[in-house]
Protein backbone atom coordinates (compact mmCIF):
# COMPACT_ATOMS: atom_id res chain seq x y z
CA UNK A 1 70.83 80.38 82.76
CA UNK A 2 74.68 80.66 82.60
CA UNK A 3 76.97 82.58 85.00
CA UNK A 4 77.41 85.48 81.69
CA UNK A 5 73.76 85.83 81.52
CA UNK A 6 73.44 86.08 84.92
CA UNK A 7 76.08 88.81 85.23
CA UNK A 8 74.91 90.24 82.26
CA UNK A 9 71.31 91.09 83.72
CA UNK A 10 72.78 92.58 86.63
CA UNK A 11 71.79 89.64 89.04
CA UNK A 12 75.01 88.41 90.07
CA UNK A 13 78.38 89.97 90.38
CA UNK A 14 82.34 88.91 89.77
CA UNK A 15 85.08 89.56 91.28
CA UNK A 16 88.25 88.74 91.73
CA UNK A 17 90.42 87.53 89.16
CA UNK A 18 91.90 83.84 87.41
CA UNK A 19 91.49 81.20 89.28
CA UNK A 20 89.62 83.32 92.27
CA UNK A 21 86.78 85.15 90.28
CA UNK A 22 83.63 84.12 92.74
CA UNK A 23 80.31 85.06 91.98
CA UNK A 24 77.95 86.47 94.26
CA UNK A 25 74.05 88.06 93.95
CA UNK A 26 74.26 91.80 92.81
CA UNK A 27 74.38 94.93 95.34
CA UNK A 28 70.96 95.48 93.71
CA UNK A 29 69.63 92.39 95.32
CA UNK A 30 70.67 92.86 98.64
CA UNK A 31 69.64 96.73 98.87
CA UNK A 32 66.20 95.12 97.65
CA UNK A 33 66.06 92.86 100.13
CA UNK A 34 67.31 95.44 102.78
CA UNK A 35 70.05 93.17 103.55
CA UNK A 36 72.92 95.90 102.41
CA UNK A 37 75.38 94.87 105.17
CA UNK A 38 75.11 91.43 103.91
CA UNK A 39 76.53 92.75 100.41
CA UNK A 40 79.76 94.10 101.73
CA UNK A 41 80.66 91.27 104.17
CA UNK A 42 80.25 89.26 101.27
CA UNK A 43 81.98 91.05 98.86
CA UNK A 44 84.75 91.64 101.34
CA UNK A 45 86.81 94.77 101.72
CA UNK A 46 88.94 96.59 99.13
CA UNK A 47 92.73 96.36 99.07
CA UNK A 48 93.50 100.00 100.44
CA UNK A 49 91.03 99.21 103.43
CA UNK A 50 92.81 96.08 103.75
CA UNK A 51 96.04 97.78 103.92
CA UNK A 52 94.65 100.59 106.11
CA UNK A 53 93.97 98.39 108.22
CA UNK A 54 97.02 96.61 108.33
CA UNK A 55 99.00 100.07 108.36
CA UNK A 56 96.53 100.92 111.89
CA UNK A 57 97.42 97.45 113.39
CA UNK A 58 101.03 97.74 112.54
CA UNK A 59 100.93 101.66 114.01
CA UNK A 60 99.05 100.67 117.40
CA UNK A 61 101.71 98.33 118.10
CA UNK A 62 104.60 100.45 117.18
CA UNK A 63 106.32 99.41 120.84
CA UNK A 64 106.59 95.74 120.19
CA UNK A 65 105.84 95.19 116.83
CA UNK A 66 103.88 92.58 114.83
CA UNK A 67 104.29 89.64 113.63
CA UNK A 68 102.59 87.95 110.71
CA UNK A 69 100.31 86.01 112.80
CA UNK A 70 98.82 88.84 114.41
CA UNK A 71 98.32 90.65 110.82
CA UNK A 72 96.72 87.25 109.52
CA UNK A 73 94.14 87.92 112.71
CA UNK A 74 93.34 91.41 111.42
CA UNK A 75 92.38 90.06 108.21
CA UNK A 76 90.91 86.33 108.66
CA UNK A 77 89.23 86.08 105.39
CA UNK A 78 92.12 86.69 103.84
CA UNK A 79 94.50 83.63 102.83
CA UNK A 80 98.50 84.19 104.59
CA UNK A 81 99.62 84.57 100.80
CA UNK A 82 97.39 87.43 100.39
CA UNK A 83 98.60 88.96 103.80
CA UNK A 84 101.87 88.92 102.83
CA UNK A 85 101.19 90.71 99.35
CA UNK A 86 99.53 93.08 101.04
CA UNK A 87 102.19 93.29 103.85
CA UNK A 88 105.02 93.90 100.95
CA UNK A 89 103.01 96.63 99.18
CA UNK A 90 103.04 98.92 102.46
CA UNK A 91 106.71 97.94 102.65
CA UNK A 92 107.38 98.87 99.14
CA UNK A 93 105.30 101.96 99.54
CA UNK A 94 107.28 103.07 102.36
CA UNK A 95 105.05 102.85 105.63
CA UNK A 96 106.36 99.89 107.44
CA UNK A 97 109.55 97.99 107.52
CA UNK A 98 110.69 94.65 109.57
CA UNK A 99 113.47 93.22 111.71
CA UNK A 100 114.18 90.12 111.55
CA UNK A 101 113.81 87.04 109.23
CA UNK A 102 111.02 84.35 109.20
CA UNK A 103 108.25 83.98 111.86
CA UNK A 104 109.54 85.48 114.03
CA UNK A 105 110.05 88.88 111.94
CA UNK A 106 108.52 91.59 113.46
CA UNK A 107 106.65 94.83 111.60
CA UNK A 108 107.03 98.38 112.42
CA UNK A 109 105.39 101.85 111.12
CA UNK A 110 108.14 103.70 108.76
CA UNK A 111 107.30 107.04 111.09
CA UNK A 112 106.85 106.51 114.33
CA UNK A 113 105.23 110.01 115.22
CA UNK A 114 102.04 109.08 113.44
CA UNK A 115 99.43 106.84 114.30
CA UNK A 116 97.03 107.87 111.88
CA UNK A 117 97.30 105.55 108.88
């Protein structure tokens, strides 16, 4: 049977896109199987959690900042490309901003007041 087929009977999902679409058994499977955690660590989390997350590391650390490094810990499965993408959007958006250039660059939240993301 062929990935399409597979997807097509509900079996296996896609996701992700181009070059990174991966293919993993269907939410229906795993709820079957009771294994319904299993599903989401697969599947991963979405971008706003990912940059919720972020946004909540970056606010706890308000004082003394954070560095790329420590953002690429809060998100291990994600690649330091994808970090930074995701790192640009909240600056772009308006909720962080940096000082400094290169490693050693440092993130802050855009309001310090709040810690709620």
């Amino acid at each position: 049977m062929s990935r399409r087929t597979l997807v097509g009977k509900g079996l296996v999902e896609r996701f992700g896109r181009g070059r990174g679409v991966k293919y993993i058994l269907s939410r229906r499977y795993y709820k079957m199987v009771d294994e319904k955690g299993a599903y989401t660590r697969k599947k991963g989390l979405d971008r706003e959690t990912n940059k919720a997350l972020l946004l909540k590391h970056i606010k706890e650390n308000r004082d003394s900042g954070s560095r790329l490094k420590e953002l690429m810990q809060v998100l291990p499965a994600l690649s330091k490309d994808q970090v930074q993408k995701l790192v640009a959007e909240l600056k772009k958006e308006g909720k962080i901003y940096k000082i400094g250039a290169t490693k050693a660059a440092l993130w802050y939240p855009e309001n310090p007041d709040s810690i709620a993301p």
